[in-house]
C-alpha atoms as a PDB file:
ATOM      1  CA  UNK A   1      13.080  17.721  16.658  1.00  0.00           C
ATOM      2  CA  UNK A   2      14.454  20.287  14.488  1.00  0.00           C
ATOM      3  CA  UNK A   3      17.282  23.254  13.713  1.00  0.00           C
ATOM      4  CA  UNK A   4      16.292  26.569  13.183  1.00  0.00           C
ATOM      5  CA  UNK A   5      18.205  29.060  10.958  1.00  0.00           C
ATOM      6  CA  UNK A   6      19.903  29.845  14.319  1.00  0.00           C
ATOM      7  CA  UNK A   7      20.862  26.619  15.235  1.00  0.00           C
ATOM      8  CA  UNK A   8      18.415  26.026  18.192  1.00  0.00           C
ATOM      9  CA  UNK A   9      16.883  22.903  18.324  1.00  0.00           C
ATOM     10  CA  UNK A  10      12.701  23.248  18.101  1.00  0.00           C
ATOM     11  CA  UNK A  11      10.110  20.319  19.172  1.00  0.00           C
ATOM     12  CA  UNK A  12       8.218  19.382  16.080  1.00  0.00           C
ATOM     13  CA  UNK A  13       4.399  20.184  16.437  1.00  0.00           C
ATOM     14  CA  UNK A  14       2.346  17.356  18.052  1.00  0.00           C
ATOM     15  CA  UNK A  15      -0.905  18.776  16.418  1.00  0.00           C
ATOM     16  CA  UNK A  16      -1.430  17.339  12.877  1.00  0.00           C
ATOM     17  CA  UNK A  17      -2.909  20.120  11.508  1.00  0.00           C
ATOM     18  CA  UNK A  18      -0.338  22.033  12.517  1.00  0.00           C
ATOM     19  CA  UNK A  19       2.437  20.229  11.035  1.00  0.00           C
ATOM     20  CA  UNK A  20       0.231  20.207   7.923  1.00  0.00           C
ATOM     21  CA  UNK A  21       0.522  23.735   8.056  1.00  0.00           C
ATOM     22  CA  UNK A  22       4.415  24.379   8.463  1.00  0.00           C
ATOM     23  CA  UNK A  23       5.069  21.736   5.855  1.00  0.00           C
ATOM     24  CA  UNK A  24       2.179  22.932   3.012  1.00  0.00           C
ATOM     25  CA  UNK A  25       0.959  26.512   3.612  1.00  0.00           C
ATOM     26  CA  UNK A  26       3.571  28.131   1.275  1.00  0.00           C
ATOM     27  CA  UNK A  27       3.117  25.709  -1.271  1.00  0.00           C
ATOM     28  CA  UNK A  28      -0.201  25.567  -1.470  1.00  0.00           C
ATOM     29  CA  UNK A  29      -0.636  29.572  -1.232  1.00  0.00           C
ATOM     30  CA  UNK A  30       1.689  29.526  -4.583  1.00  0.00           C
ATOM     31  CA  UNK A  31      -0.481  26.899  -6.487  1.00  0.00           C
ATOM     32  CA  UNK A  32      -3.612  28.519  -5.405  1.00  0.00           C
ATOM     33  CA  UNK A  33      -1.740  32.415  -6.454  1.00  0.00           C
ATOM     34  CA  UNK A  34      -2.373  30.681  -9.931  1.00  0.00           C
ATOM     35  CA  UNK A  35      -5.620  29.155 -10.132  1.00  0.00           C
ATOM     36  CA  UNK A  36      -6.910  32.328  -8.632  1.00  0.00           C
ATOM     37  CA  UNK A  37      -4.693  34.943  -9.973  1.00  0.00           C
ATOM     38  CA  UNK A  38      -4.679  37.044  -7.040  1.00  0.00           C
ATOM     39  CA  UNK A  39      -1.825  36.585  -4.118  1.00  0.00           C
ATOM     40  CA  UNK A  40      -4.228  37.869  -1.333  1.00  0.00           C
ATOM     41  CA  UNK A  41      -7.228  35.799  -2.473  1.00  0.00           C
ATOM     42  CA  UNK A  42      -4.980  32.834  -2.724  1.00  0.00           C
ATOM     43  CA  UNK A  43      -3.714  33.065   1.105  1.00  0.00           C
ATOM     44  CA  UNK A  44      -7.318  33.376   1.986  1.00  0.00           C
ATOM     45  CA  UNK A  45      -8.916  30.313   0.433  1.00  0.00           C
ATOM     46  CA  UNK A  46      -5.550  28.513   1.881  1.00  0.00           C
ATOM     47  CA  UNK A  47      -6.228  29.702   5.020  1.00  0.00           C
ATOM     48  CA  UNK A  48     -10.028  28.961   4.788  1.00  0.00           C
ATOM     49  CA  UNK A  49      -9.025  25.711   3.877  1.00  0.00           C
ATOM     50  CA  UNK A  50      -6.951  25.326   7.533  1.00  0.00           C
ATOM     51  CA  UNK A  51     -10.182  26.470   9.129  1.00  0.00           C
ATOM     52  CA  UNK A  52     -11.871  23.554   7.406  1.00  0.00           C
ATOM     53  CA  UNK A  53      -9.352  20.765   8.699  1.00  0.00           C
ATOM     54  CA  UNK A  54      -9.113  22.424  12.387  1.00  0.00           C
ATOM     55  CA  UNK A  55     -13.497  22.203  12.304  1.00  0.00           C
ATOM     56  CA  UNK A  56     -13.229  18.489  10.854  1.00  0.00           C
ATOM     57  CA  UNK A  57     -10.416  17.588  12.748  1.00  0.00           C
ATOM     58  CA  UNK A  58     -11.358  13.883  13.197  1.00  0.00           C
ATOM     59  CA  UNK A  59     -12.140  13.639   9.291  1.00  0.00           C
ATOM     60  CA  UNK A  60      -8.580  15.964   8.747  1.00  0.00           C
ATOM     61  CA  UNK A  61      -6.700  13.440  10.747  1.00  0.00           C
ATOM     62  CA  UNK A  62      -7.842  10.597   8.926  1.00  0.00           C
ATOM     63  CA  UNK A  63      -7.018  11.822   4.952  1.00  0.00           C
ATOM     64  CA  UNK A  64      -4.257   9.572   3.537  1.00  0.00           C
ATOM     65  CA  UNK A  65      -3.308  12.625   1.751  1.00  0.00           C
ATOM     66  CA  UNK A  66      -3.663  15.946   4.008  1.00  0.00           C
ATOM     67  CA  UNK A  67      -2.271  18.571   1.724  1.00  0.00           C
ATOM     68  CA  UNK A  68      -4.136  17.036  -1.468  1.00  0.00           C
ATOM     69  CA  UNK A  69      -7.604  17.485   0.769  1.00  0.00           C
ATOM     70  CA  UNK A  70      -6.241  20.948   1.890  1.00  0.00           C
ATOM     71  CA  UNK A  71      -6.046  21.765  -2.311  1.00  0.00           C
ATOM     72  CA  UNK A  72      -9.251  20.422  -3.164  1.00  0.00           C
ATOM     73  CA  UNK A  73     -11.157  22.560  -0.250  1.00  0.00           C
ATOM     74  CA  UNK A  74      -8.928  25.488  -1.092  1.00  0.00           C
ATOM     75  CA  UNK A  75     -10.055  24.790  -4.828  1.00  0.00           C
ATOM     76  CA  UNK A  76     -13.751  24.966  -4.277  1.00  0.00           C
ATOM     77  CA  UNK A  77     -13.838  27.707  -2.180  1.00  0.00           C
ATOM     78  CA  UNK A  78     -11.837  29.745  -4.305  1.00  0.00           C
ATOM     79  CA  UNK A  79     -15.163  28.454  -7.287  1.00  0.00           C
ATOM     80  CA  UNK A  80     -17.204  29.584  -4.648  1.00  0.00           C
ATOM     81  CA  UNK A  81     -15.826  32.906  -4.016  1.00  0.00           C
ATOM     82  CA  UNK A  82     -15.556  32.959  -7.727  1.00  0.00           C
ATOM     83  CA  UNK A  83     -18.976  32.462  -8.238  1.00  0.00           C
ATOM     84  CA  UNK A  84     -20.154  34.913  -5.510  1.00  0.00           C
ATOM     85  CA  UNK A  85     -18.345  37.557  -6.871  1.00  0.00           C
ATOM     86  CA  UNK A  86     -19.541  37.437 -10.378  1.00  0.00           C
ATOM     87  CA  UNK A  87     -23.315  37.827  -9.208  1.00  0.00           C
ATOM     88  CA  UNK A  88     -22.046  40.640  -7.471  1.00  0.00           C
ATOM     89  CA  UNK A  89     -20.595  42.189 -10.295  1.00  0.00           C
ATOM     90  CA  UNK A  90     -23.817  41.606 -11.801  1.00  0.00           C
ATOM     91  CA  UNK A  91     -25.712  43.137  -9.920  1.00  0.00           C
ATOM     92  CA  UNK A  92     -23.334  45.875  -9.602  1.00  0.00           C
ATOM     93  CA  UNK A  93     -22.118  45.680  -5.369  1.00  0.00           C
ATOM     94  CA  UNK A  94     -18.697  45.745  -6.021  1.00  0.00           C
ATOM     95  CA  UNK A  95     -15.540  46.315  -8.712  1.00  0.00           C
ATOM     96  CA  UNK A  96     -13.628  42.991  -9.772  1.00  0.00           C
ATOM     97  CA  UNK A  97     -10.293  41.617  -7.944  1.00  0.00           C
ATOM     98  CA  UNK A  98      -7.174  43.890  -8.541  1.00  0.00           C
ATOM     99  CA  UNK A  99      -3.997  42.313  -9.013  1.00  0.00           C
ATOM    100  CA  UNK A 100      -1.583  43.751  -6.497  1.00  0.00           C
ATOM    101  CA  UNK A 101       2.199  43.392  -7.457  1.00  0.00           C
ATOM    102  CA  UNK A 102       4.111  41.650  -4.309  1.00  0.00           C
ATOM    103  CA  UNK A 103       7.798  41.862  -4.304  1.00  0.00           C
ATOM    104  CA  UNK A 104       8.402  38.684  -3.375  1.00  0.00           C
ATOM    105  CA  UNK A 105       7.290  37.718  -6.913  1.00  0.00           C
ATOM    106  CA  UNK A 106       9.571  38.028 -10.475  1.00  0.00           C
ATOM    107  CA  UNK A 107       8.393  39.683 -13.581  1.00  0.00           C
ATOM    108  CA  UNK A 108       7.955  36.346 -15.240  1.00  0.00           C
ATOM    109  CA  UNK A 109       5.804  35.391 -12.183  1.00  0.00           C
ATOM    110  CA  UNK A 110       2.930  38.111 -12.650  1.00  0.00           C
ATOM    111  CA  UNK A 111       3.182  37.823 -16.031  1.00  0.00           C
ATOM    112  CA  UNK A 112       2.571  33.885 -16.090  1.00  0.00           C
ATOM    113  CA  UNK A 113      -0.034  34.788 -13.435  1.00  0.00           C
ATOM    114  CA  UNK A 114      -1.896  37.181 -15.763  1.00  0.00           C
ATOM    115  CA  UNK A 115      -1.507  35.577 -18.693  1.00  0.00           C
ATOM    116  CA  UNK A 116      -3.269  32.364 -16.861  1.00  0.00           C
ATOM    117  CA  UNK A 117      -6.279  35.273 -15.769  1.00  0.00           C
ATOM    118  CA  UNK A 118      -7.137  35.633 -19.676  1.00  0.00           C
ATOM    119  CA  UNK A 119      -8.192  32.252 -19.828  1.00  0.00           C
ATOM    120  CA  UNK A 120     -11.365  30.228 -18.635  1.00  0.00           C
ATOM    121  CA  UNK A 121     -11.474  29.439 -15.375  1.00  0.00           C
ATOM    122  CA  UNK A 122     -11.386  25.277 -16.456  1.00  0.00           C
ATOM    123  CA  UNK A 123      -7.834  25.751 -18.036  1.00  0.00           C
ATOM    124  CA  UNK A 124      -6.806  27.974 -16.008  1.00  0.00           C
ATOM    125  CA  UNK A 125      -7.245  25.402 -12.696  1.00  0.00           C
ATOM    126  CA  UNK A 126      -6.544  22.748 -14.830  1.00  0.00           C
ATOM    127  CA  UNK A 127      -2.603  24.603 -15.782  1.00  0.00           C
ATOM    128  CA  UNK A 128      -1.889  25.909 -12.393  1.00  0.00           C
ATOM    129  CA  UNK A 129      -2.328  22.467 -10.712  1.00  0.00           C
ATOM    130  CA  UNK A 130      -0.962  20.462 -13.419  1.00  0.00           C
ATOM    131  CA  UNK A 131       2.260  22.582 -14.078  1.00  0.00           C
ATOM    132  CA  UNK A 132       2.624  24.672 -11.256  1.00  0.00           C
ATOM    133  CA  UNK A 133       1.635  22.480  -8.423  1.00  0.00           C
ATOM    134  CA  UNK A 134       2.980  19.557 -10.079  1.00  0.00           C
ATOM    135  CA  UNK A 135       0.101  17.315  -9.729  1.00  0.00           C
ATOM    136  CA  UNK A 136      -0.028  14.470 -12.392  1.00  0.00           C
ATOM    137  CA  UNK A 137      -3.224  14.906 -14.371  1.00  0.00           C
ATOM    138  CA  UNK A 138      -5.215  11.577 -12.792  1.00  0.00           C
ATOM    139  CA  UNK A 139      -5.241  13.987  -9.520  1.00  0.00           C
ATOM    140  CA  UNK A 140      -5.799  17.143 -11.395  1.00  0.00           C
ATOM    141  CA  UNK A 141      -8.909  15.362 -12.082  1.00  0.00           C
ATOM    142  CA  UNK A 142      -9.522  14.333  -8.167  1.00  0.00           C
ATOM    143  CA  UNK A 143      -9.286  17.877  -7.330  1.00  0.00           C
ATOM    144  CA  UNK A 144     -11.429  19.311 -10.008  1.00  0.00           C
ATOM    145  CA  UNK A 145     -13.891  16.718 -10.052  1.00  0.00           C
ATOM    146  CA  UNK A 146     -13.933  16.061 -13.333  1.00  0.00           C
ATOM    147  CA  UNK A 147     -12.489  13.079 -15.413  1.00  0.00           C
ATOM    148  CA  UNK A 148      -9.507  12.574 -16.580  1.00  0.00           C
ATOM    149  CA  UNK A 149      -9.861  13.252 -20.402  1.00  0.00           C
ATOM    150  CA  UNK A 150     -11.752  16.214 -19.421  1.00  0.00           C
ATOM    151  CA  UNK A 151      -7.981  17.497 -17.914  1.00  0.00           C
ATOM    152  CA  UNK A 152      -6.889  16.554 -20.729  1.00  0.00           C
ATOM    153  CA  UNK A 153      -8.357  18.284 -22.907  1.00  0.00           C
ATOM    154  CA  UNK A 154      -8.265  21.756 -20.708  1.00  0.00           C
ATOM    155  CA  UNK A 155      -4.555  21.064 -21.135  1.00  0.00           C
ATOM    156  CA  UNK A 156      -4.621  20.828 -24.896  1.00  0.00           C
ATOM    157  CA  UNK A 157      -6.887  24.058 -25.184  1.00  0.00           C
ATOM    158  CA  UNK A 158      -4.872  25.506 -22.114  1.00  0.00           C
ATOM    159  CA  UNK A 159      -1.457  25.642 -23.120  1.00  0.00           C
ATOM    160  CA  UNK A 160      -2.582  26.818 -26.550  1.00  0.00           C
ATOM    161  CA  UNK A 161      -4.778  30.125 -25.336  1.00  0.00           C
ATOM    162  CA  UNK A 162      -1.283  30.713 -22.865  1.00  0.00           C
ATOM    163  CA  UNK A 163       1.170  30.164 -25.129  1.00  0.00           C
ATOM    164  CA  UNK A 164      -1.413  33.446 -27.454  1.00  0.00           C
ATOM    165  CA  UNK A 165      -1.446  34.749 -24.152  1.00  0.00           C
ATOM    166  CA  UNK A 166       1.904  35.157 -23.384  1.00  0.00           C
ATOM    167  CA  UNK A 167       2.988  36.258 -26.666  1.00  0.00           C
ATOM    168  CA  UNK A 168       0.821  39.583 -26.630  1.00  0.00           C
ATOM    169  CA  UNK A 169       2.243  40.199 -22.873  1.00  0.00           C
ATOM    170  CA  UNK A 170       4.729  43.413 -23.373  1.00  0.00           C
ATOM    171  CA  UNK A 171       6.938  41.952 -20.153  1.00  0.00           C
ATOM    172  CA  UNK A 172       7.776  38.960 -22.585  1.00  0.00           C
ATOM    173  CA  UNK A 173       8.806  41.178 -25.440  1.00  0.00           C
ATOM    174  CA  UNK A 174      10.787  43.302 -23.252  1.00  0.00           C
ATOM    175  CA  UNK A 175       8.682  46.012 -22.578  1.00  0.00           C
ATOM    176  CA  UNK A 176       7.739  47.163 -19.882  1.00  0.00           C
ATOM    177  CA  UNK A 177       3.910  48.007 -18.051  1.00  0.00           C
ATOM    178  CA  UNK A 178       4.678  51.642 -15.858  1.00  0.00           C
END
């Protein structure tokens, strides 16, 4: 059992899944907002990744680490999506994402968040899970699929192209982007 903000007591979720969700959804919608670089994208592939675990719910409910399978699915799919959309582009169906500005989030937030969308797609993943979702880099790899010094190395290169990144950004400076 638990307190609400109001003080009444609520029966914890018997469904798995579910308590997956109240625990990890908000989390995981902020480390995704940075691999992807787009709030409404990120709360999608999050979500798409809850759809996953309620369709494999026998393989959900035996993962030793729920919200670290929950990432990885929500990773790929956002590749996939990725992917999708720039043979769209290509062949000229549709404009690219557009960053909406959400109140919820600071200055230093969208800024961070498009500085991080200047960069490949590799470093960029490779950052956002590494710094912002506090993963150490042995599961950065996990997630990504890729080995370890291969993190590595995106997080050499990354930090660099950010750091050139962020210093051409006009909110850093003071400026301002109306």
């Amino acid at each position: 059992m638990r307190s609400d903000p109001g003080g009444a007591v609520a029966e914890e979720p018997e469904d798995p899944i579910q308590r997956c969700f109240d625990a990890s959804y908000r989390r995981l919608v902020g480390q995704l907002y940075a691999v992807c670089g787009d709030l409404t994208e990120a709360e999608e592939v999050v979500a798409e990744a809850f759809a996953r675990a309620v369709a494999s719910r026998r393989t959900f409910e035996r993962v030793e680490r729920p919200e670290a399978w929950l990432r990885t699915v929500a990773v790929n799919v956002a590749r996939t999506r990725r992917r999708r959309s720039a043979i769209a582009e290509r062949l000229g169906r549709r404009p690219g994402p557009e960053v909406r500005r959400d109140a919820d989030l600071s200055d230093d937030r969208l800024a961070l968040v498009a500085a991080l969308r200047t960069l490949p797609v590799a470093q960029r993943e490779s950052l956002a899970l590494h710094y912002l979702a506090d993963l150490p880099v042995a599961e950065v790899a996990e997630t990504l699929g890729v080995a370890v010094g291969t993190v590595k190395a995106r997080l050499s290169r990354g930090r660099i192209a950010l750091a050139a990144a962020l210093a051409t950004d006009p909110l850093v400076h003071g400026g301002s982007r109306d």
